[in-house]
C-alpha atoms as a PDB file:
ATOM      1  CA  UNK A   1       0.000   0.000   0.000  1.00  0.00           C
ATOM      2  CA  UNK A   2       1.096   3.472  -0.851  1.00  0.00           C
ATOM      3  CA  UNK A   3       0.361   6.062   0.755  1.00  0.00           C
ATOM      4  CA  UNK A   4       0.629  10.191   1.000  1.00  0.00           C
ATOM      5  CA  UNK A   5      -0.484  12.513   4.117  1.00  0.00           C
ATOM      6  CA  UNK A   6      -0.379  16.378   4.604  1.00  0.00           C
ATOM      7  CA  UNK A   7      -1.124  18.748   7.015  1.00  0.00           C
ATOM      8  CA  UNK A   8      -4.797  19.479   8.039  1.00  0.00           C
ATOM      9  CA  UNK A   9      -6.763  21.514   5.064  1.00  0.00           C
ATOM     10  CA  UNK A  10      -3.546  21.433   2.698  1.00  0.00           C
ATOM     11  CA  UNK A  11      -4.739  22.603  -0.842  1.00  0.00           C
ATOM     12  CA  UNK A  12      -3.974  19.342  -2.025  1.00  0.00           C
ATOM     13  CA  UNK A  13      -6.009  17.033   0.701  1.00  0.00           C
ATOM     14  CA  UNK A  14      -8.516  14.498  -1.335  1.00  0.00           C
ATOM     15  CA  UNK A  15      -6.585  15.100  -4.533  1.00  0.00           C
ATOM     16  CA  UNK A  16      -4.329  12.333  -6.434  1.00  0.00           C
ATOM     17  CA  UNK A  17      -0.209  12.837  -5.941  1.00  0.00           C
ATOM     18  CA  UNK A  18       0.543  11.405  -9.469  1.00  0.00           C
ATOM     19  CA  UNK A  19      -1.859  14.227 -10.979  1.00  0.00           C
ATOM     20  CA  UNK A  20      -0.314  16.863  -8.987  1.00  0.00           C
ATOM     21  CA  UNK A  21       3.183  16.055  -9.210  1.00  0.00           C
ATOM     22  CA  UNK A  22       3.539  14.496 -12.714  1.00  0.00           C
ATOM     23  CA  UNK A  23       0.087  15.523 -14.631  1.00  0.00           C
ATOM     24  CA  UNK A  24      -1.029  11.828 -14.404  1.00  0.00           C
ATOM     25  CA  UNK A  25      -3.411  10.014 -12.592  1.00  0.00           C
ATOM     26  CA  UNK A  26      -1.820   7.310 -10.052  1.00  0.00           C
ATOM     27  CA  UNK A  27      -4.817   6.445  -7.531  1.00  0.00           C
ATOM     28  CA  UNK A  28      -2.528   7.487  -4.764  1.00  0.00           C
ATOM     29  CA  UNK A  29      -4.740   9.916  -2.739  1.00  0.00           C
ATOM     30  CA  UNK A  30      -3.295  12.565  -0.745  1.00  0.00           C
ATOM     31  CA  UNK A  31      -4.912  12.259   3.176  1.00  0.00           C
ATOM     32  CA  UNK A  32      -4.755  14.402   6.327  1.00  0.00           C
ATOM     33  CA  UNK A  33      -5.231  11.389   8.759  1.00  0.00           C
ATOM     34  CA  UNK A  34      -1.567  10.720   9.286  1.00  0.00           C
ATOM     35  CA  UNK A  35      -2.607   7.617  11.484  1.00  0.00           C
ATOM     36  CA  UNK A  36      -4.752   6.099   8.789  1.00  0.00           C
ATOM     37  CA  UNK A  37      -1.640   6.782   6.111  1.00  0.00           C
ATOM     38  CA  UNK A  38       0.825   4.626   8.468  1.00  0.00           C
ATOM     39  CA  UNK A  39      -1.269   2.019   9.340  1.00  0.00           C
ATOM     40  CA  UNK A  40      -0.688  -1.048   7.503  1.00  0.00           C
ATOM     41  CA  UNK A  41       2.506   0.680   5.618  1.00  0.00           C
ATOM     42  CA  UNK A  42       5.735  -1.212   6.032  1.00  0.00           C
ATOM     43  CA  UNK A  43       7.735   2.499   6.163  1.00  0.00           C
ATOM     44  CA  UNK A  44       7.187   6.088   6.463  1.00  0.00           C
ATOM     45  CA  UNK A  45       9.424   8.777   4.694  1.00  0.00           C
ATOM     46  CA  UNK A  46       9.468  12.211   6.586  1.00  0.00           C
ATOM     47  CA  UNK A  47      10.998  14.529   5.590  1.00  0.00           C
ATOM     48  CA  UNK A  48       8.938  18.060   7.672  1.00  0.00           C
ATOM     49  CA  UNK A  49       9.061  19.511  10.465  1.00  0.00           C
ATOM     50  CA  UNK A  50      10.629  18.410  14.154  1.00  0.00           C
ATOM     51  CA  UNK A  51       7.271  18.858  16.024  1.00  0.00           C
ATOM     52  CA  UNK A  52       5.463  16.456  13.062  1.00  0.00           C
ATOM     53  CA  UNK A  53       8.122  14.087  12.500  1.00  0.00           C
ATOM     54  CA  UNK A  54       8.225  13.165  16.231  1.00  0.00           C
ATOM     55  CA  UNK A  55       4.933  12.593  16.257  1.00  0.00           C
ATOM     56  CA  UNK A  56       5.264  10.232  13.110  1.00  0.00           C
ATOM     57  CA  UNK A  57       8.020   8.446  15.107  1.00  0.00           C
ATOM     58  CA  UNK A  58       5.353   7.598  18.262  1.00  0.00           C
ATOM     59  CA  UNK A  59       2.841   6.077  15.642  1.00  0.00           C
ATOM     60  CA  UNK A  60       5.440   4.277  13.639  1.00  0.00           C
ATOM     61  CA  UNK A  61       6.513   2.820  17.097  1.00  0.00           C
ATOM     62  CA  UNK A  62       3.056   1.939  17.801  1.00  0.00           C
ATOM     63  CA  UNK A  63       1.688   0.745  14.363  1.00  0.00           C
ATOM     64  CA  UNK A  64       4.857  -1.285  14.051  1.00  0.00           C
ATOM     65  CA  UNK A  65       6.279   0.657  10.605  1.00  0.00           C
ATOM     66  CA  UNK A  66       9.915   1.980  10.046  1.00  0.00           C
ATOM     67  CA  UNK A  67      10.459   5.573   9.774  1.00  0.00           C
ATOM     68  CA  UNK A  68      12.925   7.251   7.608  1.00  0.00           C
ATOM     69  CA  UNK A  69      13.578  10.718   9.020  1.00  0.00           C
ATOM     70  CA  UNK A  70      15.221  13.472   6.480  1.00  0.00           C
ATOM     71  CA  UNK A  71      13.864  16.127   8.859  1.00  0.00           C
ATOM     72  CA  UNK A  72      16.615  18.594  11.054  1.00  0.00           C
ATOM     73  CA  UNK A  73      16.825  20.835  13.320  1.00  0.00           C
ATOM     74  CA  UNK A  74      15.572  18.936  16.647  1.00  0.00           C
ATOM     75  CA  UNK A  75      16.271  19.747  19.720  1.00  0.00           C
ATOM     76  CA  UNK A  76      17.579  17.843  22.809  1.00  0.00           C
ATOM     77  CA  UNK A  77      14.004  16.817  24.354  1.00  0.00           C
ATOM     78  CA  UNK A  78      12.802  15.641  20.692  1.00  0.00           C
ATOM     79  CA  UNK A  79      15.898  13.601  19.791  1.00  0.00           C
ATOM     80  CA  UNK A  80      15.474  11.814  22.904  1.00  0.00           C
ATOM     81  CA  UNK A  81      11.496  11.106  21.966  1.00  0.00           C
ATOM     82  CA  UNK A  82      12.798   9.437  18.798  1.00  0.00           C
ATOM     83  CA  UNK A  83      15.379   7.461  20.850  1.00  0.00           C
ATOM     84  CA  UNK A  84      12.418   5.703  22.750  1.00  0.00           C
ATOM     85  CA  UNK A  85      10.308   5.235  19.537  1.00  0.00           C
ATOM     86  CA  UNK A  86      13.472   3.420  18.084  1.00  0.00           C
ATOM     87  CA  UNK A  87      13.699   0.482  20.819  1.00  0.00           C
ATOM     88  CA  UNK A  88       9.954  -0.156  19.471  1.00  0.00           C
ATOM     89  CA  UNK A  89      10.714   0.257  15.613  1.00  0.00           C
ATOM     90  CA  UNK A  90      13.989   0.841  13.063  1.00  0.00           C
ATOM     91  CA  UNK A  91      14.180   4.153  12.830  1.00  0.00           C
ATOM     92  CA  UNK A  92      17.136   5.356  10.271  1.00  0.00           C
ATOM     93  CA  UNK A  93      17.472   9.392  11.271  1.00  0.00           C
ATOM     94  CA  UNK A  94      20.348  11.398   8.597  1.00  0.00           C
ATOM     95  CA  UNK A  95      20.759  15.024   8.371  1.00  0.00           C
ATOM     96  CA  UNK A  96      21.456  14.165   5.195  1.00  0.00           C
ATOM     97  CA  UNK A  97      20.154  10.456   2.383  1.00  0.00           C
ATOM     98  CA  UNK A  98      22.387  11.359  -0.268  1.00  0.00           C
ATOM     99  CA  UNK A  99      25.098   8.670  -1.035  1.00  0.00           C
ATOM    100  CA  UNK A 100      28.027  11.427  -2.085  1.00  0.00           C
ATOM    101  CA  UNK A 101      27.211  13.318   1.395  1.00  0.00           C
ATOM    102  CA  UNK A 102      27.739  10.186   3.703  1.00  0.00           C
ATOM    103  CA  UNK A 103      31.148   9.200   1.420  1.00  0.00           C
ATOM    104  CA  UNK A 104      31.812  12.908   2.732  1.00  0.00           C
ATOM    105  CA  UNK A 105      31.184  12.370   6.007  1.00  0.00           C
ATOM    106  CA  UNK A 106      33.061   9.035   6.960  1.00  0.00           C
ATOM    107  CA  UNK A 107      35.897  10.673   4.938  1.00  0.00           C
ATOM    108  CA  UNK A 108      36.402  13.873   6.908  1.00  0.00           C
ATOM    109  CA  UNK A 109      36.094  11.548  10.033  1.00  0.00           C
ATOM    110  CA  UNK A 110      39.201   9.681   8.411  1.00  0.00           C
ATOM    111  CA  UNK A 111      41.253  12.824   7.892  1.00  0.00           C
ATOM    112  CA  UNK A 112      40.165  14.600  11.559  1.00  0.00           C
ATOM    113  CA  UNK A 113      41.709  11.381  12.929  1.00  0.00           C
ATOM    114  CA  UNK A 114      44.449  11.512  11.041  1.00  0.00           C
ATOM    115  CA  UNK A 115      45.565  15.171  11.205  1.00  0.00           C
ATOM    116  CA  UNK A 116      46.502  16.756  14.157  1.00  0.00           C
ATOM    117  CA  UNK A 117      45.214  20.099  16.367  1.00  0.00           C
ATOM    118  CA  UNK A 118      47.227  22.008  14.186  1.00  0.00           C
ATOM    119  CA  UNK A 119      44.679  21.716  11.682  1.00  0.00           C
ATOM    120  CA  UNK A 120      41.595  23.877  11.992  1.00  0.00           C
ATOM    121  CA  UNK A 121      38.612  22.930  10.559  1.00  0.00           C
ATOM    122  CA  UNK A 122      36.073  25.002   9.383  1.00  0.00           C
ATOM    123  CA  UNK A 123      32.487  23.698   7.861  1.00  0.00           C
ATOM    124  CA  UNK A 124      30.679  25.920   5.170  1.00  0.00           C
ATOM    125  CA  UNK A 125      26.937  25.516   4.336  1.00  0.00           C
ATOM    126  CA  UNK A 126      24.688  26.993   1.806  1.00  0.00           C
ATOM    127  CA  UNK A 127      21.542  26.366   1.023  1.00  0.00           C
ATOM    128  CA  UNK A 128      18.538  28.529  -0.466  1.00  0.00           C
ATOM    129  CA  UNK A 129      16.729  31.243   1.074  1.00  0.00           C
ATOM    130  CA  UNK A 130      13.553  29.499   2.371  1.00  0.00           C
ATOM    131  CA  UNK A 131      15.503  27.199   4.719  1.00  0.00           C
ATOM    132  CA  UNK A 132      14.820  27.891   7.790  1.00  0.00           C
ATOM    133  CA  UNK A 133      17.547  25.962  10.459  1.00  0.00           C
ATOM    134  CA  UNK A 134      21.336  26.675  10.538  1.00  0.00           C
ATOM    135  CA  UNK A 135      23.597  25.196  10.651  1.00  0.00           C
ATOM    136  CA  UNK A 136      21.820  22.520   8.241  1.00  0.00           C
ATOM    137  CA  UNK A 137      21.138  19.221   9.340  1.00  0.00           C
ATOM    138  CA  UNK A 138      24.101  17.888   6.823  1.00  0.00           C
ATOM    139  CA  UNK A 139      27.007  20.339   8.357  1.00  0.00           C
ATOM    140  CA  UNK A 140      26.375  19.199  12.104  1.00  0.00           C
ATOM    141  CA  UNK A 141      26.458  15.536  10.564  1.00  0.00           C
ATOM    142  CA  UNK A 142      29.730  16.318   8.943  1.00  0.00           C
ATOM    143  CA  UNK A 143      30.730  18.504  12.188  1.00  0.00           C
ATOM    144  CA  UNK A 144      30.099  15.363  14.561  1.00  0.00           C
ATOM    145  CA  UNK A 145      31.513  13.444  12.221  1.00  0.00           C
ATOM    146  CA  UNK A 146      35.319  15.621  12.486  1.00  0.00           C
ATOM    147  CA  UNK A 147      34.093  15.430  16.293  1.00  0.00           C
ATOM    148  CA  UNK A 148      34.539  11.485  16.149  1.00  0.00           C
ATOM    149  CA  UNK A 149      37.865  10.973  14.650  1.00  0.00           C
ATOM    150  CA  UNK A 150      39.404  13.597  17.218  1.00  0.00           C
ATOM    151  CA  UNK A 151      37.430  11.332  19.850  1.00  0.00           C
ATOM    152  CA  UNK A 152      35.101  14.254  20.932  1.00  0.00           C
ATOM    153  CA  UNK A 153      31.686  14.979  20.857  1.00  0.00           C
ATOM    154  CA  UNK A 154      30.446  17.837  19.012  1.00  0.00           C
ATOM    155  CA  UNK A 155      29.040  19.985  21.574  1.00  0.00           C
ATOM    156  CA  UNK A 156      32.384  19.936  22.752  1.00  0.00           C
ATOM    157  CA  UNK A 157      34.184  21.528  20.034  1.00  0.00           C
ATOM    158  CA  UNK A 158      31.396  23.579  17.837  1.00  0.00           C
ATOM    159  CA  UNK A 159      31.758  27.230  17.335  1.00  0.00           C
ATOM    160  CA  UNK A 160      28.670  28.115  15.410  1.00  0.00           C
ATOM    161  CA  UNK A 161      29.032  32.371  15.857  1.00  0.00           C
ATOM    162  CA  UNK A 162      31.706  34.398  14.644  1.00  0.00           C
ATOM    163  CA  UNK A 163      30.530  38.802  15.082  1.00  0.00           C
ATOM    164  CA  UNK A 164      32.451  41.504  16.286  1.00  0.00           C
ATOM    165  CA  UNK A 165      36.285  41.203  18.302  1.00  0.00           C
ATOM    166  CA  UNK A 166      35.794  37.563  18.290  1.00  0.00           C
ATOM    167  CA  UNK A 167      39.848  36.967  20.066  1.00  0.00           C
ATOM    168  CA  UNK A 168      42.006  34.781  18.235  1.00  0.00           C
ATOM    169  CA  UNK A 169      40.448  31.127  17.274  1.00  0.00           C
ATOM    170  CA  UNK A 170      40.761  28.545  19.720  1.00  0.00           C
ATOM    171  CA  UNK A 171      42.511  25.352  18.884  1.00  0.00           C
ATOM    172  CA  UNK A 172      40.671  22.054  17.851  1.00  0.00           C
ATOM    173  CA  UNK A 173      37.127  24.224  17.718  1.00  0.00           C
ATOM    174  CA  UNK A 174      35.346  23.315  14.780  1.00  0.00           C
ATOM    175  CA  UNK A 175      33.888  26.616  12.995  1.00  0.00           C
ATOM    176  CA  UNK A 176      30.717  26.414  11.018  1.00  0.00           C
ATOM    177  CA  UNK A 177      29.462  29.271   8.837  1.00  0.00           C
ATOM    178  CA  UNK A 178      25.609  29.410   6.916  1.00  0.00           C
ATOM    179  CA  UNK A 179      24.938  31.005   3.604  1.00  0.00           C
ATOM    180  CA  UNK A 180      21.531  31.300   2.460  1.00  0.00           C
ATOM    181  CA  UNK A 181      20.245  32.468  -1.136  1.00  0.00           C
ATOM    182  CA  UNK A 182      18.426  32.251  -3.945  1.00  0.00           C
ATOM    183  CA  UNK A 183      17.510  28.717  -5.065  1.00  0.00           C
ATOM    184  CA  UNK A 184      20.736  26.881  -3.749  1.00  0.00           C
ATOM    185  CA  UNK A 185      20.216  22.830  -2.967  1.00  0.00           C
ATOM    186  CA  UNK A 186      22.555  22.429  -1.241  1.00  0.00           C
ATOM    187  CA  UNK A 187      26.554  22.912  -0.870  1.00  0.00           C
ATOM    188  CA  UNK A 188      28.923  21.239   1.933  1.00  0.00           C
ATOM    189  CA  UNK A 189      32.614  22.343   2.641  1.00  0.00           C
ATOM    190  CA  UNK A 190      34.989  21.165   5.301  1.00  0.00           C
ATOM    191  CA  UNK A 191      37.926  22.923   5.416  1.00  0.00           C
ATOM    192  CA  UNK A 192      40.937  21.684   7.205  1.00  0.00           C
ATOM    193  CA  UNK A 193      44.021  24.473   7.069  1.00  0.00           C
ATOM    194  CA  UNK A 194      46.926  24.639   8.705  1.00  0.00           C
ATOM    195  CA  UNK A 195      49.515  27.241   8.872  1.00  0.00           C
ATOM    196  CA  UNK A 196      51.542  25.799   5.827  1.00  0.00           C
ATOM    197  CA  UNK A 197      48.637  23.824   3.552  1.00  0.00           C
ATOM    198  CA  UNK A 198      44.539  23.430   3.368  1.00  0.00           C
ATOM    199  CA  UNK A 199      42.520  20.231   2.627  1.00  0.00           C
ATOM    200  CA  UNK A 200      39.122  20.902   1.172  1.00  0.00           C
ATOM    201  CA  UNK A 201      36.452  18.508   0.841  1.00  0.00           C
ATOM    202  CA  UNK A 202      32.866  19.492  -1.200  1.00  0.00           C
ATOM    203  CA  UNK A 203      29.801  17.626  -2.015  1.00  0.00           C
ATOM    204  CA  UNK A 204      27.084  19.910  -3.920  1.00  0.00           C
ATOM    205  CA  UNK A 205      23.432  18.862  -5.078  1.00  0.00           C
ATOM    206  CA  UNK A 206      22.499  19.326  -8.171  1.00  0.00           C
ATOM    207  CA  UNK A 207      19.515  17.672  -7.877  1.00  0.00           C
ATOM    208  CA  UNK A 208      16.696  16.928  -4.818  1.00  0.00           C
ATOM    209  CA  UNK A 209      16.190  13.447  -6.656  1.00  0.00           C
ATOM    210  CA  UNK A 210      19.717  12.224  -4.756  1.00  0.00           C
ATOM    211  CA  UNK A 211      17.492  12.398  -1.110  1.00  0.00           C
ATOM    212  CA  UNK A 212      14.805  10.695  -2.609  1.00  0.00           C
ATOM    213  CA  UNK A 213      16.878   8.191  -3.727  1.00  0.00           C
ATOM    214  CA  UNK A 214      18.524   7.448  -0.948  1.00  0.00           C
ATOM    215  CA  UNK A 215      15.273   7.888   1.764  1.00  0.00           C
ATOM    216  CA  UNK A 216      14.123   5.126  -0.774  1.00  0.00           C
ATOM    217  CA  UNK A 217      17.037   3.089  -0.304  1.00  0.00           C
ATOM    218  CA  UNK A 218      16.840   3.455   3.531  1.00  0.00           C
ATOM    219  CA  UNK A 219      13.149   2.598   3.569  1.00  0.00           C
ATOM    220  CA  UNK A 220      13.537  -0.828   1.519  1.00  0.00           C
ATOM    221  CA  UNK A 221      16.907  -1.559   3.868  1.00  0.00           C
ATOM    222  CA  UNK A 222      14.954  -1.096   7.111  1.00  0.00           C
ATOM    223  CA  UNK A 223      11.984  -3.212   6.428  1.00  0.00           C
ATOM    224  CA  UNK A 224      12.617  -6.315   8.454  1.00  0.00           C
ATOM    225  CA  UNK A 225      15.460  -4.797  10.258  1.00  0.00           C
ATOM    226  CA  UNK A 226      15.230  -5.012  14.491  1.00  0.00           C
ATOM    227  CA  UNK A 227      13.859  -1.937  16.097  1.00  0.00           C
ATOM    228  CA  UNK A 228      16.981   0.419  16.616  1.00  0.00           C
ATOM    229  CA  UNK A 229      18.079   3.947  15.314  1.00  0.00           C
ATOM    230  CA  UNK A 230      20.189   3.691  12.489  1.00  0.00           C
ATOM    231  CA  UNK A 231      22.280   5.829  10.341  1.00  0.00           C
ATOM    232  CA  UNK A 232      22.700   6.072   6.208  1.00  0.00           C
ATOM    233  CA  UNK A 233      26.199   4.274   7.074  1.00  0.00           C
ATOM    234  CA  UNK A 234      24.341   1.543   7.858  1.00  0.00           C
ATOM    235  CA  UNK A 235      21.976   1.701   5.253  1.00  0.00           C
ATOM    236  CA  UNK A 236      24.894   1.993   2.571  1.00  0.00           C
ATOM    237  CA  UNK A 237      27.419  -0.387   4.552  1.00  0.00           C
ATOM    238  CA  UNK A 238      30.269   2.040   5.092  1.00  0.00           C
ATOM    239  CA  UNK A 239      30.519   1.953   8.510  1.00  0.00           C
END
């Protein structure tokens, strides 16, 4: 069974998804009962909003169907809500799906583990002017990420706001920096320079149809799987 769900009194509630999106009829009709859409699905793609997609998470948990989550910018109390819904259900949570973004990610882990403090690193992000979180999702996956080779977590080591007489930059902080503008997917830069040479490594979208793909991907891998909160690494096997 397929299935599509939107929020309450969406313009395109009772109407079919393969009209709308591709001008031809596919029977798929688009719902605003959420719980009706996941019951008797084997997974749920979400990709909305933090509030919504832990509320997905508790009926995926209860209705017994995976959940892929694309969505970002949780905070601490909401992360730990779709902690608990993952002992009942595989839940496979990315900042980012694309396959060249999680390459990125266990690569820069690789080089933060094998380069030293005198090596800053600095992440770049832009994206396009209706996004509404920063840092995005995927530069806090690729920030953790430099966290974990240097055997640190994160909120140890982020610097997310540079203004003013900022003092000199503090050793082994990681540095993030947001762009937003016009239509931009999505671009990714980590940045490791020291004081005689600088590693850069990019990923940029060209297309939306590379998270698709992949929350695809994660939804056919997780079918099956034992309840647990999983990552595209293990979806892709590059772990």
């Amino acid at each position: 069974m397929h299935s599509v769900s939107e929020i309450k009194n969406h313009k395109w509630i009772g109407r079919d998804i393969g009209q709308i999106m591709y001008g031809k009829n596919n029977n798929v009709i688009v719902s605003e009962n959420l719980h009706e859409s996941i019951e008797g699905s084997d997974a749920v793609i979400d990709f909305t909003q933090p509030d919504n997609t832990v509320y997905c998470s508790n009926l995926c948990a209860d209705l017994g169907a995976a959940h892929i989550i694309g969505t970002t910018g949780f905070n601490e109390n909401q992360e730990n809500e779709i902690l608990n819904s993952s002992r009942k259900t595989p839940i496979v949570k990315a900042g980012n799906m694309s396959l060249g973004v999680n390459m990125l990610t266990k690569l820069v882990e690789k080089v933060a583990k094998s380069l030293d403090l005198d090596f800053d690193v600095e992440i770049l992000e832009m994206h396009h002017r209706n996004k509404v979180d920063a840092p995005s999702g995927t530069a806090l996956m690729l920030g953790e990420s430099v966290a974990s080779g240097r055997g640190k977590k994160l909120s140890e080591l982020a610097s997310y706001n540079k203004e003013g007489i900022t003092g000199i930059r503090e050793k082994g902080r990681i540095g993030f920096a947001s762009l937003r503008g016009g239509g931009v997917i999505g671009e990714h830069e980590v940045i490791f320079a020291s004081e005689n040479e600088k590693i850069s490594k990019k990923h940029e979208a060209l297309t939306r149809n590379i998270f698709a793909n992949g929350a695809i991907k994660a939804a056919i891998w997780a079918v099956g799987k034992v309840p647990g909160l999983y990552g595209m690494s293990d979806v892709l096997g590059i772990d």
